[in-house]
C-alpha atoms as a PDB file:
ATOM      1  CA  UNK A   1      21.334 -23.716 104.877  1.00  0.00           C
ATOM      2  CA  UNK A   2      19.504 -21.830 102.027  1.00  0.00           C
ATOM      3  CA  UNK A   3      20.621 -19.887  99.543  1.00  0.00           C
ATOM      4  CA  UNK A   4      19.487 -16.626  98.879  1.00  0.00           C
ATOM      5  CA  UNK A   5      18.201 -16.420  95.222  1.00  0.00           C
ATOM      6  CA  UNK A   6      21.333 -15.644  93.089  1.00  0.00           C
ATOM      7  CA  UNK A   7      20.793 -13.373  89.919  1.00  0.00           C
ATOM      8  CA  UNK A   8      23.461 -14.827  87.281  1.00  0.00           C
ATOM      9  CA  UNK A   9      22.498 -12.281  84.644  1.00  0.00           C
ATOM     10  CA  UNK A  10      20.833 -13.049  81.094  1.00  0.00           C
ATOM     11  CA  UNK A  11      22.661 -15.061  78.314  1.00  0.00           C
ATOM     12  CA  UNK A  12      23.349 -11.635  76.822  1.00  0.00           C
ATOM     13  CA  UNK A  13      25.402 -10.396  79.828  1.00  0.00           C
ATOM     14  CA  UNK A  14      27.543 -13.605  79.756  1.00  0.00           C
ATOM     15  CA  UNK A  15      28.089 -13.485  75.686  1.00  0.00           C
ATOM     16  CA  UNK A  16      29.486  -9.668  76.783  1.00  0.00           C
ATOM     17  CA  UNK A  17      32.046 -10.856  79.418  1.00  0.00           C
ATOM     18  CA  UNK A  18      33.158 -13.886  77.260  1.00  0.00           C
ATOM     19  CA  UNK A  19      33.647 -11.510  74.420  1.00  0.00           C
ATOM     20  CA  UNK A  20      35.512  -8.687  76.186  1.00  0.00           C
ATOM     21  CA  UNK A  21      37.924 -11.414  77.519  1.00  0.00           C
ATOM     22  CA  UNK A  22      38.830 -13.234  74.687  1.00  0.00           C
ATOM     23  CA  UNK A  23      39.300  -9.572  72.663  1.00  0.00           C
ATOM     24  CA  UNK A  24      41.705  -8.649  75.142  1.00  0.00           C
ATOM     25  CA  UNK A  25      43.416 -11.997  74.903  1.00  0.00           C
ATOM     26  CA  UNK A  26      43.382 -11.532  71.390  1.00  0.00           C
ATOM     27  CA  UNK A  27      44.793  -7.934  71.135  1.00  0.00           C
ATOM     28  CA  UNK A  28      47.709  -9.544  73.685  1.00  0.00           C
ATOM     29  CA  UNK A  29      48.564 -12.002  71.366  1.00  0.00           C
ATOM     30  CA  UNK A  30      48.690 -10.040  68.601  1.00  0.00           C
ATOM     31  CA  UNK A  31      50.365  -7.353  70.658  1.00  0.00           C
ATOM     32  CA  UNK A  32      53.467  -9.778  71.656  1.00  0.00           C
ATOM     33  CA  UNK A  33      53.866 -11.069  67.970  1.00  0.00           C
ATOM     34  CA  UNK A  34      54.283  -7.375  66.362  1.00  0.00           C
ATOM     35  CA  UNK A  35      57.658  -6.992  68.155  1.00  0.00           C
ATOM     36  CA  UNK A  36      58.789 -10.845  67.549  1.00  0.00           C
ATOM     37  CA  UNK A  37      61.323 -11.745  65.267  1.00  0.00           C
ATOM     38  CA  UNK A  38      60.932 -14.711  62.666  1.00  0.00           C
ATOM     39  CA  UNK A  39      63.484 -16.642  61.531  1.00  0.00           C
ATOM     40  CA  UNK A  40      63.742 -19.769  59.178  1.00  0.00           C
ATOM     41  CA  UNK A  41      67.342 -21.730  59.618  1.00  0.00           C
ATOM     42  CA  UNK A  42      68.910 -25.255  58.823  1.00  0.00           C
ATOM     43  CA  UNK A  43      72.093 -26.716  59.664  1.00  0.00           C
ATOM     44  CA  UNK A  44      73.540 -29.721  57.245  1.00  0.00           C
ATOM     45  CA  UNK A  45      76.157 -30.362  55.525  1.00  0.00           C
ATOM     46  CA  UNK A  46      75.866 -28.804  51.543  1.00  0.00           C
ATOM     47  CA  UNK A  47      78.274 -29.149  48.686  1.00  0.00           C
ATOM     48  CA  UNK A  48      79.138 -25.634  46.609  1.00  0.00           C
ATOM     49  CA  UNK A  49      80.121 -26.814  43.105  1.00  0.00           C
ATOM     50  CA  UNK A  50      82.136 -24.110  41.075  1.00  0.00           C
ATOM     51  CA  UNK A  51      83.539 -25.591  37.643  1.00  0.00           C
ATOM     52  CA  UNK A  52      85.093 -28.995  38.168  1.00  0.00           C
ATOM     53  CA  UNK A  53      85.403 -28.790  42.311  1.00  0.00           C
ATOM     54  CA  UNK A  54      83.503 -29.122  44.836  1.00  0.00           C
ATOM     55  CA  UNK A  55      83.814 -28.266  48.131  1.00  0.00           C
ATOM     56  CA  UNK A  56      82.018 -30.090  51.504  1.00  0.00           C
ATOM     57  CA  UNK A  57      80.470 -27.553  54.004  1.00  0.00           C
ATOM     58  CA  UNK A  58      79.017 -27.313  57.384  1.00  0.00           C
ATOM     59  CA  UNK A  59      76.375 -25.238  56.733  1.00  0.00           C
ATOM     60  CA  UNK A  60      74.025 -23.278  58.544  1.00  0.00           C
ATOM     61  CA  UNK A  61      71.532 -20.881  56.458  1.00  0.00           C
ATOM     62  CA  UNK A  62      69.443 -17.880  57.926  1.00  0.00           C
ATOM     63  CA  UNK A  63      66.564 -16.453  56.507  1.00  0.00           C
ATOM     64  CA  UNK A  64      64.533 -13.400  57.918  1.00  0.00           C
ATOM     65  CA  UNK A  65      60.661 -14.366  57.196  1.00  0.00           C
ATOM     66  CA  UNK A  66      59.062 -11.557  59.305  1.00  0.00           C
ATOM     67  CA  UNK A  67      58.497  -8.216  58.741  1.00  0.00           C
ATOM     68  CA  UNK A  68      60.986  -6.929  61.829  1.00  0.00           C
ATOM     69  CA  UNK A  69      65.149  -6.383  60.471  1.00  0.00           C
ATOM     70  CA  UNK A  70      66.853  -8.474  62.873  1.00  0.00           C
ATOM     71  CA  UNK A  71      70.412  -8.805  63.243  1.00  0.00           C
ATOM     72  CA  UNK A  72      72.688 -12.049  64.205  1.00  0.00           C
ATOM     73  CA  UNK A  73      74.796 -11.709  67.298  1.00  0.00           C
ATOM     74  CA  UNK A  74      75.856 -15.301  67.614  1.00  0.00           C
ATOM     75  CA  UNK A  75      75.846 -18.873  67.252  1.00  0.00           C
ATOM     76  CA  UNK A  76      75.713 -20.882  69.776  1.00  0.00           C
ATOM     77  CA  UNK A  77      76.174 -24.967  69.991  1.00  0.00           C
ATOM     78  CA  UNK A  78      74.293 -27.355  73.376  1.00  0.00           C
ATOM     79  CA  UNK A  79      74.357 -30.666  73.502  1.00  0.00           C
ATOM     80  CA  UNK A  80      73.796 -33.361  76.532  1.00  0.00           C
ATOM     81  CA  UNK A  81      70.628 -34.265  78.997  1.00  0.00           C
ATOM     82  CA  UNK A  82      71.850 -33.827  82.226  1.00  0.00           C
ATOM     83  CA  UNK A  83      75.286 -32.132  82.309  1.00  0.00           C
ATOM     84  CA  UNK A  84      74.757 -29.832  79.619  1.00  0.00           C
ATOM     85  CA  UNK A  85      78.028 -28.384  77.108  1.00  0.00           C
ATOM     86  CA  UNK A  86      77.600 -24.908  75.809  1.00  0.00           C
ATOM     87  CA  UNK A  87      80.231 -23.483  73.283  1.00  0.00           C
ATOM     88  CA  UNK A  88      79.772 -20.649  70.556  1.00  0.00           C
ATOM     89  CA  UNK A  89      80.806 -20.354  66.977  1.00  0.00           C
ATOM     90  CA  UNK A  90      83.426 -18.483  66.531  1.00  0.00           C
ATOM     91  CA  UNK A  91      83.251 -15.845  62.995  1.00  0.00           C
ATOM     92  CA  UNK A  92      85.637 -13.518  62.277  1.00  0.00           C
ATOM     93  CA  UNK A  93      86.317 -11.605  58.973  1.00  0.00           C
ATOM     94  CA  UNK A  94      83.721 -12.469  56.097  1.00  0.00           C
ATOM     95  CA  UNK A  95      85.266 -15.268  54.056  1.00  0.00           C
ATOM     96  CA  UNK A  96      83.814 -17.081  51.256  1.00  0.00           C
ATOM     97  CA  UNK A  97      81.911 -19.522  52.501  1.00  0.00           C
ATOM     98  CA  UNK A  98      81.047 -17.927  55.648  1.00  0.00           C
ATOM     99  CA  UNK A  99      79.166 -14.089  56.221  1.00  0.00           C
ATOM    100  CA  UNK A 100      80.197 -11.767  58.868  1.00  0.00           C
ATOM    101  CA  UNK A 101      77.771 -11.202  62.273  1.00  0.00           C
ATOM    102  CA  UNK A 102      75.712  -8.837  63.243  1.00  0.00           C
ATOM    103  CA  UNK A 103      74.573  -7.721  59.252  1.00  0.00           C
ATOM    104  CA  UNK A 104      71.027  -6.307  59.116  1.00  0.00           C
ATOM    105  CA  UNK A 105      68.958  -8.979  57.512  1.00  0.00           C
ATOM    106  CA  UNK A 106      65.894  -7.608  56.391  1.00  0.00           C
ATOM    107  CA  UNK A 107      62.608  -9.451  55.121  1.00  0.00           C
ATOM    108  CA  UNK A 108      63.467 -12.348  52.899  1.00  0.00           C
ATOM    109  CA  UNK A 109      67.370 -11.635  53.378  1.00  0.00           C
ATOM    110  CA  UNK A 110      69.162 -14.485  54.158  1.00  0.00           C
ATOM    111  CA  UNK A 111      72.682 -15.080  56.299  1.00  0.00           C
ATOM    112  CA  UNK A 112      75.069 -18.336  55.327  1.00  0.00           C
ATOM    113  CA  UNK A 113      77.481 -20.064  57.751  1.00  0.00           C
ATOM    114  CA  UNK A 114      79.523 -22.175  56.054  1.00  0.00           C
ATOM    115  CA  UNK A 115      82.567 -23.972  57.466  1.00  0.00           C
ATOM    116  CA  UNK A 116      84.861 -26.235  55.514  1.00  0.00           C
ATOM    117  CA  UNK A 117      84.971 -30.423  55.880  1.00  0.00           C
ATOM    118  CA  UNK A 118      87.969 -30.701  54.127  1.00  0.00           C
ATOM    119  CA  UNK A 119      90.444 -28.554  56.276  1.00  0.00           C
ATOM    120  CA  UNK A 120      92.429 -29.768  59.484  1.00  0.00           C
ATOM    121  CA  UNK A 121      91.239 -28.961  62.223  1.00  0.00           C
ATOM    122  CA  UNK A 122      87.524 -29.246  61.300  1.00  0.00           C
ATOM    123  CA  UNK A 123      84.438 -28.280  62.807  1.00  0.00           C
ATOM    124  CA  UNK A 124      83.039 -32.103  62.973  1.00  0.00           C
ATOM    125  CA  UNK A 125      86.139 -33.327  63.871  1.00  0.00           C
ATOM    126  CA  UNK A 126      86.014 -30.766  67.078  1.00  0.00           C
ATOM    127  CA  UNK A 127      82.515 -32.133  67.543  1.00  0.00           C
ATOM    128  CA  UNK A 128      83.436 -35.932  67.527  1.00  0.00           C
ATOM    129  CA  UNK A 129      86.150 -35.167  70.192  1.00  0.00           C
ATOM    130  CA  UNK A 130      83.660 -32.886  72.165  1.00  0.00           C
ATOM    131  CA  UNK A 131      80.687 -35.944  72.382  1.00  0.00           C
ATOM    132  CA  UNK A 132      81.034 -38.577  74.916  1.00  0.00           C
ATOM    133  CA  UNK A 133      77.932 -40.229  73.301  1.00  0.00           C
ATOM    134  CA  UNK A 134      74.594 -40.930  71.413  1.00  0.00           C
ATOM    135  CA  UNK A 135      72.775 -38.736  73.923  1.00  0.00           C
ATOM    136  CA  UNK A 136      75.303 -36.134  73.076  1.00  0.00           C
ATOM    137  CA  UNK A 137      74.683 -36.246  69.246  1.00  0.00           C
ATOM    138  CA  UNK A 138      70.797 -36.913  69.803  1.00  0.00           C
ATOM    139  CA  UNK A 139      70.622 -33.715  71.942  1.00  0.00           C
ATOM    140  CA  UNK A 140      72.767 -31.496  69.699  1.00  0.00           C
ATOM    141  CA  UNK A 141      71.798 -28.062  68.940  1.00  0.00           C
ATOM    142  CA  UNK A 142      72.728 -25.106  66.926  1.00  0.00           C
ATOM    143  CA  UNK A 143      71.131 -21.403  68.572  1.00  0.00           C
ATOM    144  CA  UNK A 144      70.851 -18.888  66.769  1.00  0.00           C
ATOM    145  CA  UNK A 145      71.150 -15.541  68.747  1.00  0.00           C
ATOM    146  CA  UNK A 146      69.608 -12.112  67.660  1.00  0.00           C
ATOM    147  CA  UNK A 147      70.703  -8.341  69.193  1.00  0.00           C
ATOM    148  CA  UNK A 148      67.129  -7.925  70.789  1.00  0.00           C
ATOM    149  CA  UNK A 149      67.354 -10.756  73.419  1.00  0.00           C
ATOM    150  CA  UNK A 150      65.624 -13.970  71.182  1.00  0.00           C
ATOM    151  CA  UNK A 151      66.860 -16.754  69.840  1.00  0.00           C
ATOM    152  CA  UNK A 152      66.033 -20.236  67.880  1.00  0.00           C
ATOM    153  CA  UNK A 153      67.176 -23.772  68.289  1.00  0.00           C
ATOM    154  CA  UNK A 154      67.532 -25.680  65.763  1.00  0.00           C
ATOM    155  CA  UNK A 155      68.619 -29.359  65.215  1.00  0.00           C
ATOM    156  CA  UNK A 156      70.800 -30.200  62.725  1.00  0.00           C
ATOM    157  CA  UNK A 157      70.018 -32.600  59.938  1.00  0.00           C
ATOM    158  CA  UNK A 158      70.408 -35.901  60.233  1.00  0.00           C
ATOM    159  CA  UNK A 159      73.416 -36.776  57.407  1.00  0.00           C
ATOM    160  CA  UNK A 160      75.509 -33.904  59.885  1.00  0.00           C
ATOM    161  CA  UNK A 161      74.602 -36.163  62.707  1.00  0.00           C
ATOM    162  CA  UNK A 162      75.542 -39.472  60.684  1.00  0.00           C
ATOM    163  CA  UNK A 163      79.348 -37.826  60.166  1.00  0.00           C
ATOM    164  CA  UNK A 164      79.434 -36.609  63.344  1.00  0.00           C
ATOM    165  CA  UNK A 165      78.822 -40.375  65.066  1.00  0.00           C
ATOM    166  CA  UNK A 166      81.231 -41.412  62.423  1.00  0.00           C
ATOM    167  CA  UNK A 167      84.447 -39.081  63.925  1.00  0.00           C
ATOM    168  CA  UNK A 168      82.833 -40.165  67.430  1.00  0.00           C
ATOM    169  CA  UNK A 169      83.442 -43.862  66.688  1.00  0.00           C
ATOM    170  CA  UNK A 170      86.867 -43.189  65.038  1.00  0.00           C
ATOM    171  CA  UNK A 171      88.092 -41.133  67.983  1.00  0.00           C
ATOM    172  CA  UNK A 172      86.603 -44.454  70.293  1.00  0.00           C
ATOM    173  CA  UNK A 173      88.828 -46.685  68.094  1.00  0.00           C
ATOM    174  CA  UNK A 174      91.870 -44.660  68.282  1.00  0.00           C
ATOM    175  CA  UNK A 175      92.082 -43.971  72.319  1.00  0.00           C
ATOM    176  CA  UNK A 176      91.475 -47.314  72.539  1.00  0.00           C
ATOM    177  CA  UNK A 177      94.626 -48.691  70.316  1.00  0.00           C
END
């Protein structure tokens, strides 16, 4: 079987098609990051100091770093591998430690979430009754929702994670007394 002779075009003509592809990859790229919002979060556990007192938070922080406003619809909590447990935050009014959703957080703004340690019920307390185990803390993570459909995981910082297996092995001790 012979081949007929194949013209595969000069180096030039190849240099054009390589080019023309990866511009239009390019301009795609760049297409899908213009609408894109960019977010910068944490979620730990901070002390607010005011005079002599200071008060233990859960806190999750917000900042806007792109150029898009962007607006906070909800927080969301996940944790476990294989039988996954989904709950929200719930916010209402604005209170002081703790901003109100769905505020229009511009470029550099910034949105704090801040829940107390110190009151009964608390939100690590709810968390050590909620995990079964270390898979449950290990795969623990705080979304962040926007309005326009996206969203961010983050994973909270490791001293939240040490109380939280803390209330987790208190809770163990107690059911089992």
């Amino acid at each position: 079987m012979e081949f007929p002779n194949l013209n595969w075009g000069s180096v030039a003509d190849w240099a054009a098609a390589f080019g023309s592809v990866f511009a239009a990859l390019v301009a795609l790229h760049l297409g899908r990051q213009v609408g894109r919002v960019r977010l910068s979060a944490f979620c730990g556990i901070r002390v607010m100091v005011s005079g002599k007192e200071q008060t233990r938070l859960v806190s999750i922080m917000v900042t806007n770093t792109g150029d898009r406003p962007v607006r906070i619809s909800t927080i969301g909590l996940s944790h476990g591998l294989f039988k996954k447990s989904h709950g929200i935050i719930k916010i209402g009014a604005p209170t002081e430690f703790c901003e109100s959703l769905l505020r229009v957080l511009n470029d550099g703004d910034q949105a704090h979430f801040g829940f107390l340690m110190n009151s009964e019920p608390n939100w690590i307390d709810h968390q050590g009754r909620d995990f079964r185990n270390w898979i449950d803390l290990e795969t623990f993570r705080v979304t962040i929702y926007c309005t326009n459909g996206q969203c961010m995981k983050i994973k909270p910082e490791r001293p939240l994670l040490d109380e939280i297996k803390e209330r987790i092995a208190q809770n163990k001790a107690l059911s089992r007394a």
